[in-house]
PDB file of N, CA and C in Angstrom:
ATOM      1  N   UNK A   1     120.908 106.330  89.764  1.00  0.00           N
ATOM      2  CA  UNK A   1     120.074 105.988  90.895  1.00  0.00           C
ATOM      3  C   UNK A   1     118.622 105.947  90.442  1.00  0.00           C
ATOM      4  N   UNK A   2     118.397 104.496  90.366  1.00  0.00           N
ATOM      5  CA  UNK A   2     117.000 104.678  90.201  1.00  0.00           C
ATOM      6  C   UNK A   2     115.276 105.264  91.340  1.00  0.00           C
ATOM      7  N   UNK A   3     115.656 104.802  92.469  1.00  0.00           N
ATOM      8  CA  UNK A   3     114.852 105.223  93.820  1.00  0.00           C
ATOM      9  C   UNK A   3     115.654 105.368  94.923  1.00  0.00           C
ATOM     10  N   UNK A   4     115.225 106.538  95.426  1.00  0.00           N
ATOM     11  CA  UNK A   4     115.655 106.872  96.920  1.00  0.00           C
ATOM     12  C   UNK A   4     114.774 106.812  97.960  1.00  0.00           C
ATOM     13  N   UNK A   5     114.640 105.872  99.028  1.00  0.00           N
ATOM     14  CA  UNK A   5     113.898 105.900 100.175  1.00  0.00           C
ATOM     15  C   UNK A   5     113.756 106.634 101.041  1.00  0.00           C
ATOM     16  N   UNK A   6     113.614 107.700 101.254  1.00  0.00           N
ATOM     17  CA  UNK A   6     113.364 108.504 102.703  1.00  0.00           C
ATOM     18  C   UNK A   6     112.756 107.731 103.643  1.00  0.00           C
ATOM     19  N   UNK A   7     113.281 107.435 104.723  1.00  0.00           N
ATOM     20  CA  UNK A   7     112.518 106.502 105.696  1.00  0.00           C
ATOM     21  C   UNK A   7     112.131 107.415 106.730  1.00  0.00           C
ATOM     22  N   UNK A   8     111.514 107.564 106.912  1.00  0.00           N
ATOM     23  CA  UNK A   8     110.625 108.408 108.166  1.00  0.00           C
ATOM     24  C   UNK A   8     110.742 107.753 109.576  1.00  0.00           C
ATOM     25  N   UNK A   9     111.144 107.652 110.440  1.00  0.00           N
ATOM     26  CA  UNK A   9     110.912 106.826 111.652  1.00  0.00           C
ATOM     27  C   UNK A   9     110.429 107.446 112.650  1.00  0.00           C
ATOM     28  N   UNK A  10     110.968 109.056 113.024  1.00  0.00           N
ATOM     29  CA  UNK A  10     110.295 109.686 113.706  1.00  0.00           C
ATOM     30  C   UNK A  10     109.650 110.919 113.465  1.00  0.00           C
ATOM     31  N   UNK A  11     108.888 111.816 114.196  1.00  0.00           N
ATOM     32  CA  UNK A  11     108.474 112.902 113.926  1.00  0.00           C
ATOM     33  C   UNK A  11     108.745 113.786 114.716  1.00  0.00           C
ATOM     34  N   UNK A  12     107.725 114.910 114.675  1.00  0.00           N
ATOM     35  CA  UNK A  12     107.904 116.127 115.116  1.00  0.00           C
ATOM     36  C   UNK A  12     109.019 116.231 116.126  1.00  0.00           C
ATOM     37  N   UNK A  13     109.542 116.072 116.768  1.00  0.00           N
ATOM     38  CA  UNK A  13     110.606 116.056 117.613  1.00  0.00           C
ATOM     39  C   UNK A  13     112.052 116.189 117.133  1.00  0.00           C
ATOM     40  N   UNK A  14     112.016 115.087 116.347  1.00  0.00           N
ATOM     41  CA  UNK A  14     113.146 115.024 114.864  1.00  0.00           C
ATOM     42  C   UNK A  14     113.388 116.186 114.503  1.00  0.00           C
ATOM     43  N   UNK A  15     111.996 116.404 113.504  1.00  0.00           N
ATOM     44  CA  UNK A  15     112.437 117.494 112.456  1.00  0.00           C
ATOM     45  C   UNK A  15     112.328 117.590 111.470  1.00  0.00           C
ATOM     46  N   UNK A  16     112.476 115.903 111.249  1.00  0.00           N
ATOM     47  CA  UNK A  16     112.462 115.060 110.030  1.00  0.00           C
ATOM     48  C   UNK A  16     111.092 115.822 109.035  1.00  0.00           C
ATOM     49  N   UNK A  17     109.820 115.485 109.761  1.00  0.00           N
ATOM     50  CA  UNK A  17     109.125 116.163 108.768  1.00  0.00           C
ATOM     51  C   UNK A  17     109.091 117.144 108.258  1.00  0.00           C
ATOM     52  N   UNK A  18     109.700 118.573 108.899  1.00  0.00           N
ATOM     53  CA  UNK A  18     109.540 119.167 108.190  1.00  0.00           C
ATOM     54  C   UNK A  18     110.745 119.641 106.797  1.00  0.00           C
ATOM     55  N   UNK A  19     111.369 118.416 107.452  1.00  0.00           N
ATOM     56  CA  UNK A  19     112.555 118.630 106.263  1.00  0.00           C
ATOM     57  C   UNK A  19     112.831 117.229 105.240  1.00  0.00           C
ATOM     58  N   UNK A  20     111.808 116.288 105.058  1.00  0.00           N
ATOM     59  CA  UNK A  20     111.427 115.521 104.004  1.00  0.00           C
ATOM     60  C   UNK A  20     111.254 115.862 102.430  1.00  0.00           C
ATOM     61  N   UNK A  21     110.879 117.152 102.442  1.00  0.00           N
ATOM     62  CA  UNK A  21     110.610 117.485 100.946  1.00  0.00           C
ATOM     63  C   UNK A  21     111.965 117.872 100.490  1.00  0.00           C
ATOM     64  N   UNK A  22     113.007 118.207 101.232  1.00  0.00           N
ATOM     65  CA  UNK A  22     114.249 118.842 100.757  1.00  0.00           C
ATOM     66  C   UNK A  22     115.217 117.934 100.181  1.00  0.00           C
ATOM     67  N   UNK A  23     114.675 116.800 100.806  1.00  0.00           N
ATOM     68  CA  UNK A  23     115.628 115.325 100.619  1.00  0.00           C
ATOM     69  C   UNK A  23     114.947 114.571  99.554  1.00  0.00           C
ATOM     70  N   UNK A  24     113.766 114.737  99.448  1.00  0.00           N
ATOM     71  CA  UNK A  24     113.141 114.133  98.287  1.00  0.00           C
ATOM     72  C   UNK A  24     113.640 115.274  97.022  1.00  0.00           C
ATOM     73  N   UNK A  25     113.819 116.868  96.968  1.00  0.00           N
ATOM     74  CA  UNK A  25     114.155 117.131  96.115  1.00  0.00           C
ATOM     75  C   UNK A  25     115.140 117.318  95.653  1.00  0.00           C
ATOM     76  N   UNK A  26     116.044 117.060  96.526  1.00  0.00           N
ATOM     77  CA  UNK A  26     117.438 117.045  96.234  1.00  0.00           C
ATOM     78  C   UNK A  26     117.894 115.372  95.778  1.00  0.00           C
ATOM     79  N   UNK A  27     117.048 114.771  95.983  1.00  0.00           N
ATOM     80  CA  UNK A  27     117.329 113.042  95.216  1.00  0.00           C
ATOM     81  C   UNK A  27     116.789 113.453  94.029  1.00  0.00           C
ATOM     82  N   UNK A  28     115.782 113.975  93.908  1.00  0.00           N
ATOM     83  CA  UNK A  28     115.412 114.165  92.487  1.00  0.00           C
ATOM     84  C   UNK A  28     116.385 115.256  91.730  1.00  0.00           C
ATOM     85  N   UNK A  29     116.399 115.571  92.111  1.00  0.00           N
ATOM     86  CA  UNK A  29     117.945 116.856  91.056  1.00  0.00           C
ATOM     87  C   UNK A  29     119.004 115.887  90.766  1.00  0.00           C
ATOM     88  N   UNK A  30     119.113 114.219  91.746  1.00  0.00           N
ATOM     89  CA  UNK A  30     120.377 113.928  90.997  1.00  0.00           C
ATOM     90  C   UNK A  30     119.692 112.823  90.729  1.00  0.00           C
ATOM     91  N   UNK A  31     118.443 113.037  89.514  1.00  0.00           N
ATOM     92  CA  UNK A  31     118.099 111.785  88.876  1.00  0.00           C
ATOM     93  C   UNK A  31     117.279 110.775  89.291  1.00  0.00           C
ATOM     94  N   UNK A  32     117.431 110.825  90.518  1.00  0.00           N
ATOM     95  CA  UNK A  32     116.570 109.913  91.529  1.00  0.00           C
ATOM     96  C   UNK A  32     115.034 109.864  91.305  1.00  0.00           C
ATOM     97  N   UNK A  33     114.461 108.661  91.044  1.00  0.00           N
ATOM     98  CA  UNK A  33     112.929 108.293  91.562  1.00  0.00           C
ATOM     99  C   UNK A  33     112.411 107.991  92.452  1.00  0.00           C
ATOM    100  N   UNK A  34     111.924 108.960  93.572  1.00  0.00           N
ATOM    101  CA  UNK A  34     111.823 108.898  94.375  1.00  0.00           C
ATOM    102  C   UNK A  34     110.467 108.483  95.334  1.00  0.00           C
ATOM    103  N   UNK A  35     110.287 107.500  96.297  1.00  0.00           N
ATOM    104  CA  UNK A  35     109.299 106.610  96.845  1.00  0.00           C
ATOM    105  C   UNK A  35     109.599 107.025  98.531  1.00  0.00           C
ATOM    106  N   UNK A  36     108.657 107.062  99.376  1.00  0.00           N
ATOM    107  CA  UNK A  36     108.441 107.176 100.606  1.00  0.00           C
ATOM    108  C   UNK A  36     108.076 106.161 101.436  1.00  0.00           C
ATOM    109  N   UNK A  37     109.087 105.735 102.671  1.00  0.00           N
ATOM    110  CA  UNK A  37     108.481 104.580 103.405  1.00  0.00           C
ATOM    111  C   UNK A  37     108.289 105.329 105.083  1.00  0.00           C
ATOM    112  N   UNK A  38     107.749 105.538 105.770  1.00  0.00           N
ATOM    113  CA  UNK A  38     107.257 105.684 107.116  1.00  0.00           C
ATOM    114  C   UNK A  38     106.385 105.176 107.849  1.00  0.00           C
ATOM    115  N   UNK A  39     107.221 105.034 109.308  1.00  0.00           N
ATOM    116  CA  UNK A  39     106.672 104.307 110.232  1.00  0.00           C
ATOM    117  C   UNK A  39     104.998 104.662 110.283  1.00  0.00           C
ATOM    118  N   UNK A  40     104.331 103.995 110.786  1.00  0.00           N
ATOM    119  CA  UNK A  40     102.579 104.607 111.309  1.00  0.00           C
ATOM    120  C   UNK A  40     103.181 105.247 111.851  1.00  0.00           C
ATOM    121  N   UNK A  41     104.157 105.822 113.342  1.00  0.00           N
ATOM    122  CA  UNK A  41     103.476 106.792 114.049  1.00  0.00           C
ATOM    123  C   UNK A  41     103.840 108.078 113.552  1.00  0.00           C
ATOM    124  N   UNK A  42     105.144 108.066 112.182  1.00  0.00           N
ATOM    125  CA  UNK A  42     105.806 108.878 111.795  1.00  0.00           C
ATOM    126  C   UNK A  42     104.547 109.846 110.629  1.00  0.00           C
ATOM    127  N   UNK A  43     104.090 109.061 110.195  1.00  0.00           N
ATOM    128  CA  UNK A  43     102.825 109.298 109.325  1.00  0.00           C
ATOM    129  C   UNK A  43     101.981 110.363 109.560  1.00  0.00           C
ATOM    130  N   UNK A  44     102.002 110.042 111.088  1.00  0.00           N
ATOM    131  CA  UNK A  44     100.691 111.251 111.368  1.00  0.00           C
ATOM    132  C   UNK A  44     101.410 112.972 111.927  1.00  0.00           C
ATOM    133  N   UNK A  45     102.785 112.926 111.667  1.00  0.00           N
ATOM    134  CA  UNK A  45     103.680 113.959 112.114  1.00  0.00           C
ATOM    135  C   UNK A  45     104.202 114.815 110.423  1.00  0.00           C
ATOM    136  N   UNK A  46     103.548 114.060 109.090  1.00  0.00           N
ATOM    137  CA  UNK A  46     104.060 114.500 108.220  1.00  0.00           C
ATOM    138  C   UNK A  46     102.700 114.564 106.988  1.00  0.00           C
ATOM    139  N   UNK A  47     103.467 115.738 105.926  1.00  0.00           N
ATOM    140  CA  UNK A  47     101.722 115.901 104.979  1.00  0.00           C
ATOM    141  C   UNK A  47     102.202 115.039 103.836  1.00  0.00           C
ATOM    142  N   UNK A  48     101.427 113.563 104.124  1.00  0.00           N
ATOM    143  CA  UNK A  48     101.679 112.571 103.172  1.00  0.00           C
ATOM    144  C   UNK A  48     101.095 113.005 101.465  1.00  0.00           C
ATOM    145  N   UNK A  49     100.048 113.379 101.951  1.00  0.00           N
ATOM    146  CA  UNK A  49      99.315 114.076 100.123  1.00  0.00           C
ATOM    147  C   UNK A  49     100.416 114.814  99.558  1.00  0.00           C
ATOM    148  N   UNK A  50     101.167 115.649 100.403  1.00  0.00           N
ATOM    149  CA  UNK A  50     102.021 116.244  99.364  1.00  0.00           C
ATOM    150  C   UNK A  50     103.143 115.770  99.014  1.00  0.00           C
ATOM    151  N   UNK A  51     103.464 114.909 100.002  1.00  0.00           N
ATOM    152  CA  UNK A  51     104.632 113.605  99.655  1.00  0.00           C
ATOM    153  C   UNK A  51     104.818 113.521  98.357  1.00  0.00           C
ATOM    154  N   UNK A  52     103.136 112.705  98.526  1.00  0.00           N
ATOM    155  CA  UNK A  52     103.040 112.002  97.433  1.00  0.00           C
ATOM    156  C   UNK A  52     102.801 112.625  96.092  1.00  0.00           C
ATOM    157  N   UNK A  53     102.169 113.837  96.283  1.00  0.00           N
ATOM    158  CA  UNK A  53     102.428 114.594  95.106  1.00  0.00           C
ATOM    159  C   UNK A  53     103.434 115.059  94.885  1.00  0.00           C
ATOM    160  N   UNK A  54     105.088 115.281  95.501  1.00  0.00           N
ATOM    161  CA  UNK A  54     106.013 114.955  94.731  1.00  0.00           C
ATOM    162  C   UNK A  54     106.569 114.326  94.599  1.00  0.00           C
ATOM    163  N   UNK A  55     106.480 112.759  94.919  1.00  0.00           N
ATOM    164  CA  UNK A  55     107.165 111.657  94.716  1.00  0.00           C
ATOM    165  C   UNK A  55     106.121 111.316  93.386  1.00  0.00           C
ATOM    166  N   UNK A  56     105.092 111.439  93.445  1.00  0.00           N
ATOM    167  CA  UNK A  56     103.968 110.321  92.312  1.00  0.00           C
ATOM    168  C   UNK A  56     104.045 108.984  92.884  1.00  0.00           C
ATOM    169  N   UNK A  57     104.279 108.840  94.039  1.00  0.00           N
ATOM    170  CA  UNK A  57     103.907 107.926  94.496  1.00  0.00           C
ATOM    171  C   UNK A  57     103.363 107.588  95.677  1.00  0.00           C
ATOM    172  N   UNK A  58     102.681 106.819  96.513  1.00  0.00           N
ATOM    173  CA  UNK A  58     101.938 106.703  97.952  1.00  0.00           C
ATOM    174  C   UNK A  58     103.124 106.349  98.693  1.00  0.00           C
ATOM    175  N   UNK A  59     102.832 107.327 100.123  1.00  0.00           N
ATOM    176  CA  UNK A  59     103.343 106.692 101.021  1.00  0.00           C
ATOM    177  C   UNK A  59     103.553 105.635 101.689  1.00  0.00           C
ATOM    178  N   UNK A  60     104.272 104.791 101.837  1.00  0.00           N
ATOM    179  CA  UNK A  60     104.069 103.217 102.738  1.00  0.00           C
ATOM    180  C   UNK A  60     104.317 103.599 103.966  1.00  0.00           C
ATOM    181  N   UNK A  61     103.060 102.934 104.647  1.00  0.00           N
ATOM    182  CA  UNK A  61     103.274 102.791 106.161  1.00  0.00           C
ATOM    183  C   UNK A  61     103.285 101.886 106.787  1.00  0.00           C
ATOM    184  N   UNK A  62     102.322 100.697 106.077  1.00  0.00           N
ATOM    185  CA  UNK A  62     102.362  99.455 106.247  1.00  0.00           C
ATOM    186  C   UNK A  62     102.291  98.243 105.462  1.00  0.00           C
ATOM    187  N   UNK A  63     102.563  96.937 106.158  1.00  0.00           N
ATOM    188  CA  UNK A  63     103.501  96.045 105.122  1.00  0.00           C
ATOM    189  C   UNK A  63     102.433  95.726 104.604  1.00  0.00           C
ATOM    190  N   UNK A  64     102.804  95.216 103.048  1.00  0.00           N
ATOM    191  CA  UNK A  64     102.282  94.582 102.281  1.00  0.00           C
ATOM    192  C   UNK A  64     102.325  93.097 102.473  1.00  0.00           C
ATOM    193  N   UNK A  65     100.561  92.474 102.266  1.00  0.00           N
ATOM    194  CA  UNK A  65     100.700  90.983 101.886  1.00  0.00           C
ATOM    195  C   UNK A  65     100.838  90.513 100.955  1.00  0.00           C
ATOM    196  N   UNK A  66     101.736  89.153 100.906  1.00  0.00           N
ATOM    197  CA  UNK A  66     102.130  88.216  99.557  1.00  0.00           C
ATOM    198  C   UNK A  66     100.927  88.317  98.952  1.00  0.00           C
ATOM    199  N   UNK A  67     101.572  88.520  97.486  1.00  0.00           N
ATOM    200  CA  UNK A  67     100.582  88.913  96.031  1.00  0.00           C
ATOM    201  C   UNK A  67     100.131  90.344  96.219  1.00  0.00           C
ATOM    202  N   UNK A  68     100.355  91.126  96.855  1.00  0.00           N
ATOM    203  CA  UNK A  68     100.038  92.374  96.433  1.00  0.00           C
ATOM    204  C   UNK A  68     100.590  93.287  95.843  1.00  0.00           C
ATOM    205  N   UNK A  69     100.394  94.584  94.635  1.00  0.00           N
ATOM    206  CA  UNK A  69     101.320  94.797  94.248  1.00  0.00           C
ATOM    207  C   UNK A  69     102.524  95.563  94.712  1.00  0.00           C
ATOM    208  N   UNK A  70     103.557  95.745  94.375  1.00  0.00           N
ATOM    209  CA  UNK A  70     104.654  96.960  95.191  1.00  0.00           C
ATOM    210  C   UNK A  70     104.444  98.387  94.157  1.00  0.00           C
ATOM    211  N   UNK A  71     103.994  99.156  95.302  1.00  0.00           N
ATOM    212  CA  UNK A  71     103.766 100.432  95.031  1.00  0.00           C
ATOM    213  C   UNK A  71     105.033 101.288  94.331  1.00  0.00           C
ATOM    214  N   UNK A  72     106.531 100.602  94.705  1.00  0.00           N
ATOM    215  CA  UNK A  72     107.581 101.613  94.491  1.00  0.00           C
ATOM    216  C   UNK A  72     108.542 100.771  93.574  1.00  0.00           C
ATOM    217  N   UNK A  73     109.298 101.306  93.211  1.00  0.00           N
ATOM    218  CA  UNK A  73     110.013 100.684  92.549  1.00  0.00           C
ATOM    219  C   UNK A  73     110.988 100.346  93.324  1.00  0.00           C
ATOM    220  N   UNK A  74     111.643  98.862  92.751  1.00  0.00           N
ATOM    221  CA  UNK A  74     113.111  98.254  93.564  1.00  0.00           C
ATOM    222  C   UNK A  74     114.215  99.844  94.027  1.00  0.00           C
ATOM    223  N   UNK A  75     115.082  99.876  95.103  1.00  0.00           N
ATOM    224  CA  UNK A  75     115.295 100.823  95.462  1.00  0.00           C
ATOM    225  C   UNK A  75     117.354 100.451  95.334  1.00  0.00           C
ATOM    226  N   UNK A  76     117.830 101.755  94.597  1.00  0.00           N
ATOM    227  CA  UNK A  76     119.098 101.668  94.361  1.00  0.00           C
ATOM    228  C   UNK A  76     119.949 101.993  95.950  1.00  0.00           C
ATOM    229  N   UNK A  77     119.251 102.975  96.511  1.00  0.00           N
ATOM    230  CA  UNK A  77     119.686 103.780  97.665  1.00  0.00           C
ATOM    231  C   UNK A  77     118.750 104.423  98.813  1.00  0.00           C
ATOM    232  N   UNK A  78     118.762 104.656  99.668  1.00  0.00           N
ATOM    233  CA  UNK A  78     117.928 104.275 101.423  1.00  0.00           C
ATOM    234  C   UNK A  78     118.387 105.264 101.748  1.00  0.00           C
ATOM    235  N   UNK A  79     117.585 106.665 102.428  1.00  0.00           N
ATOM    236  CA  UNK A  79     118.194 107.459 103.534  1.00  0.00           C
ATOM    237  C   UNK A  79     116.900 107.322 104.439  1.00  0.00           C
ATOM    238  N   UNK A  80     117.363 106.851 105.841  1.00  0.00           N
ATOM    239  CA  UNK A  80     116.568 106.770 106.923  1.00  0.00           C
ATOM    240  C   UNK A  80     116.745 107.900 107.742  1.00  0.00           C
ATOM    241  N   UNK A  81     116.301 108.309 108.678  1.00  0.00           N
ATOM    242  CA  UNK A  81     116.223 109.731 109.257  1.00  0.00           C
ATOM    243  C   UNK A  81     114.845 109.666 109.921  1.00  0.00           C
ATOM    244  N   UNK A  82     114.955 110.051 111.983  1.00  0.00           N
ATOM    245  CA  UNK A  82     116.078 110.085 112.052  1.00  0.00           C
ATOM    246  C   UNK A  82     116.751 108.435 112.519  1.00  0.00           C
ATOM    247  N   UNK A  83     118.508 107.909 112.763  1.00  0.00           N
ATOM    248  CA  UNK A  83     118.705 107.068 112.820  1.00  0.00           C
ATOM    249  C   UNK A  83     119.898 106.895 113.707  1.00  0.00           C
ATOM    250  N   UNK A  84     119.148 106.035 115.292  1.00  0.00           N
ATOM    251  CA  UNK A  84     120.349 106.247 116.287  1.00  0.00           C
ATOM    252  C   UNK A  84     121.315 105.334 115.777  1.00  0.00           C
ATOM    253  N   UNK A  85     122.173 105.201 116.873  1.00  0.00           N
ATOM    254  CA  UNK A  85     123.514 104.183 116.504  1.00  0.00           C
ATOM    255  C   UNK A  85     123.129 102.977 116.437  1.00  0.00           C
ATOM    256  N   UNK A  86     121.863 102.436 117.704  1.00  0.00           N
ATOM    257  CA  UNK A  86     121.305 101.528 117.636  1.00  0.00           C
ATOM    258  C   UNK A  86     121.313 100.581 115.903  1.00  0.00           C
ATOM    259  N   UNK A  87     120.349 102.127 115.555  1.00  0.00           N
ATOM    260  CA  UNK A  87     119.487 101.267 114.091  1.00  0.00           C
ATOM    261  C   UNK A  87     120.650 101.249 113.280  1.00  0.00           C
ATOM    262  N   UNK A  88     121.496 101.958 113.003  1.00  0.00           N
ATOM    263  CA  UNK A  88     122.359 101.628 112.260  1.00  0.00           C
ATOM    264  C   UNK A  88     123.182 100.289 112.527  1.00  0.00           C
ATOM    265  N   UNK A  89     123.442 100.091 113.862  1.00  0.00           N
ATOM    266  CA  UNK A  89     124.285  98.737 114.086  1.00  0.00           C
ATOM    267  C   UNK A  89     123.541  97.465 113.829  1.00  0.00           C
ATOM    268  N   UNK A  90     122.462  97.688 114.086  1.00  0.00           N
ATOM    269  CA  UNK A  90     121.201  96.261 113.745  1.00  0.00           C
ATOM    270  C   UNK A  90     121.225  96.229 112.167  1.00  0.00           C
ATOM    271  N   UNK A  91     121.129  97.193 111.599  1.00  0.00           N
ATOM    272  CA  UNK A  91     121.519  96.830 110.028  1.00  0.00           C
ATOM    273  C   UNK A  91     122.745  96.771 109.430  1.00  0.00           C
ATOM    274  N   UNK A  92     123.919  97.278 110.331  1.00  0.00           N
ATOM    275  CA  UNK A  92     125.007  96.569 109.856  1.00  0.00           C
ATOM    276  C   UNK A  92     124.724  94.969 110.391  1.00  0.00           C
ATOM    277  N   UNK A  93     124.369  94.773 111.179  1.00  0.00           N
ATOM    278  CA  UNK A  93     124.894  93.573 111.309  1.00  0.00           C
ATOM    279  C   UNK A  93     123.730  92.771 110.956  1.00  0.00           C
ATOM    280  N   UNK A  94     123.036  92.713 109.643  1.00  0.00           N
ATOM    281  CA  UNK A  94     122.083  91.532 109.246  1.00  0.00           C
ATOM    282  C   UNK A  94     120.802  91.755 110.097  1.00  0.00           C
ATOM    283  N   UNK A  95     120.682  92.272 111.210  1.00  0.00           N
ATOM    284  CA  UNK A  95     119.397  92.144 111.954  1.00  0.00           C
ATOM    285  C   UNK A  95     118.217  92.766 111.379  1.00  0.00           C
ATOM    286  N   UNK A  96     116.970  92.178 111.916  1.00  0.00           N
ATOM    287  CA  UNK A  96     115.716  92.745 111.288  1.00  0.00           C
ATOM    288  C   UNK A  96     114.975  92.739 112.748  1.00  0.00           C
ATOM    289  N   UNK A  97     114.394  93.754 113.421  1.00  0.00           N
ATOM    290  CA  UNK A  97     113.759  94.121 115.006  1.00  0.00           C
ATOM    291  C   UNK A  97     112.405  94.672 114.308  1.00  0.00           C
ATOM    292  N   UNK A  98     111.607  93.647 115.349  1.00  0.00           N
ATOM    293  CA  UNK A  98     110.448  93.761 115.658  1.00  0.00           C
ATOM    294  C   UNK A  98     109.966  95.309 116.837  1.00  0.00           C
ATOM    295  N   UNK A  99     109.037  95.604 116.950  1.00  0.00           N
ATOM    296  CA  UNK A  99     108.901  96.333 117.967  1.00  0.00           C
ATOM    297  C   UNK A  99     109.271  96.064 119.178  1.00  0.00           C
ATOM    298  N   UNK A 100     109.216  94.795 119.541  1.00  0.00           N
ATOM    299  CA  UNK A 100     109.407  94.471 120.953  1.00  0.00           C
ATOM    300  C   UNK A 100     110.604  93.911 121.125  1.00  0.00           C
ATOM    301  N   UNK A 101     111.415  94.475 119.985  1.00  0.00           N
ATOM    302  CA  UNK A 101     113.645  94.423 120.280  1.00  0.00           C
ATOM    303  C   UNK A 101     113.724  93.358 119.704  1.00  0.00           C
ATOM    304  N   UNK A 102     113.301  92.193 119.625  1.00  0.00           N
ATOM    305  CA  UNK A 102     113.340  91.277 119.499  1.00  0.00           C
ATOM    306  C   UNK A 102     113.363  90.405 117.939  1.00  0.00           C
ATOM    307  N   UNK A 103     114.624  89.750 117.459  1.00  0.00           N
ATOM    308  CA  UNK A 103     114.685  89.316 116.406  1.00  0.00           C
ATOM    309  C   UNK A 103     113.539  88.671 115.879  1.00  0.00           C
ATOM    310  N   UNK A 104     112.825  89.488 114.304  1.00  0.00           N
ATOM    311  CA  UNK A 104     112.246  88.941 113.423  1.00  0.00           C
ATOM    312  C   UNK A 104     112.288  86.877 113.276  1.00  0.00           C
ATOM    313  N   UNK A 105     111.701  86.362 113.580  1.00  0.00           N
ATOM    314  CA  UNK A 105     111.916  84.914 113.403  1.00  0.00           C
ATOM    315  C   UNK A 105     110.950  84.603 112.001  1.00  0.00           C
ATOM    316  N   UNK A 106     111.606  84.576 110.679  1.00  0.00           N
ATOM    317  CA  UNK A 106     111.108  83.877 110.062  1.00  0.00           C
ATOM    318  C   UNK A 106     109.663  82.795 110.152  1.00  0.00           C
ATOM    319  N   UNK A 107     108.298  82.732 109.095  1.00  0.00           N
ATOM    320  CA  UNK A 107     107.698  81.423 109.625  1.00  0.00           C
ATOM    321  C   UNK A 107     108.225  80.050 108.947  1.00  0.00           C
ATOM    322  N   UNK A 108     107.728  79.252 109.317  1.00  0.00           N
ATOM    323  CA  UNK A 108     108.219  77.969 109.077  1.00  0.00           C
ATOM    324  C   UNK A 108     107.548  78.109 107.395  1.00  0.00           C
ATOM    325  N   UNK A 109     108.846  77.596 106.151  1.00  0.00           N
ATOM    326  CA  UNK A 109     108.484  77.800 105.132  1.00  0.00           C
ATOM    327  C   UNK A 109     108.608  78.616 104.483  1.00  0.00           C
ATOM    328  N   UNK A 110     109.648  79.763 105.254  1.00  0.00           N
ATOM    329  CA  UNK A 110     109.598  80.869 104.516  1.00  0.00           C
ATOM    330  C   UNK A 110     110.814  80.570 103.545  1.00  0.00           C
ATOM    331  N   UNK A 111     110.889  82.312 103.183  1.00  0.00           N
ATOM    332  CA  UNK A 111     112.212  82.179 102.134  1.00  0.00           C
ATOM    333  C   UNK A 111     113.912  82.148 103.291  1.00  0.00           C
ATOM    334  N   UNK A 112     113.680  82.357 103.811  1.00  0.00           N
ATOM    335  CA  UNK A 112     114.818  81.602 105.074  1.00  0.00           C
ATOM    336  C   UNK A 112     115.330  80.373 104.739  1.00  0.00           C
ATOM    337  N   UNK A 113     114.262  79.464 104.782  1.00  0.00           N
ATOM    338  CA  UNK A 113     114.175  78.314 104.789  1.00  0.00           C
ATOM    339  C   UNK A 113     115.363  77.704 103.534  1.00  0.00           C
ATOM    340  N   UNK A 114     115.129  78.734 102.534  1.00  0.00           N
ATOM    341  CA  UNK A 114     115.617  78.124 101.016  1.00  0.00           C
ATOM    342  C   UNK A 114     117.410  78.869 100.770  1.00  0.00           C
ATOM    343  N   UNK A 115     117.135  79.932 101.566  1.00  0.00           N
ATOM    344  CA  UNK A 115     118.410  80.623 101.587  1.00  0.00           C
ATOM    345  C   UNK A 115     119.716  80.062 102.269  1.00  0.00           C
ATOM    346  N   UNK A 116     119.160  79.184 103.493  1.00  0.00           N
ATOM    347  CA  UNK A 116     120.108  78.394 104.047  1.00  0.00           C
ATOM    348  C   UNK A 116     121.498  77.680 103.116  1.00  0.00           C
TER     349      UNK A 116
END
């Protein structure tokens, strides 16, 4: 396993934060390089500096624009947390949701376009 994602989605309520470092170190005991992705609002419920001081790497909170570089490395394996049935069924089934529920629509030109 080269990277493990901890995905952050919610906070304090969860739990999640305060039990992020356990999952980051337990990916790392089995080899894992480990990178952090969380929501903005999840961000401000968790201590990203120390994240990142044991990942060695920055937290992502928000998306990157074309040509910029990627902070993490390509990722072998994903644990999101926490994650209703909802989110799990939208990613079984191909979907990508916007905030407002509503399917991601590609822009005209994208890589969509070529995948067809």
């Amino acid at each position: 396993m080269k990277v493990a994602r901890p995905g952050c989605q919610g906070g304090r309520a969860s739990g999640v934060d305060r039990d992020v470092g356990e999952l980051i170190t337990a990916a790392q005991e089995a080899n894992g390089d480990v990178g952090v992705v969380a929501t903005p609002q999840a961000i401000g419920f968790m201590d990203a500096r120390a994240t990142e001081a044991q990942t060695g790497y920055p937290v992502r909170s928000a998306w990157r624009s074309p040509g910029d570089p990627r902070p993490l490395p390509p990722a072998d394996a994903i644990a999101l947390a926490p994650a209703i049935f909802d989110t799990i069924d939208t990613w079984a089934a191909g979907s990508v949701l916007t905030g407002s529920g509503e399917p991601h629509r590609p822009k005209a030109g994208g890589a969509a376009e070529r995948l067809r």
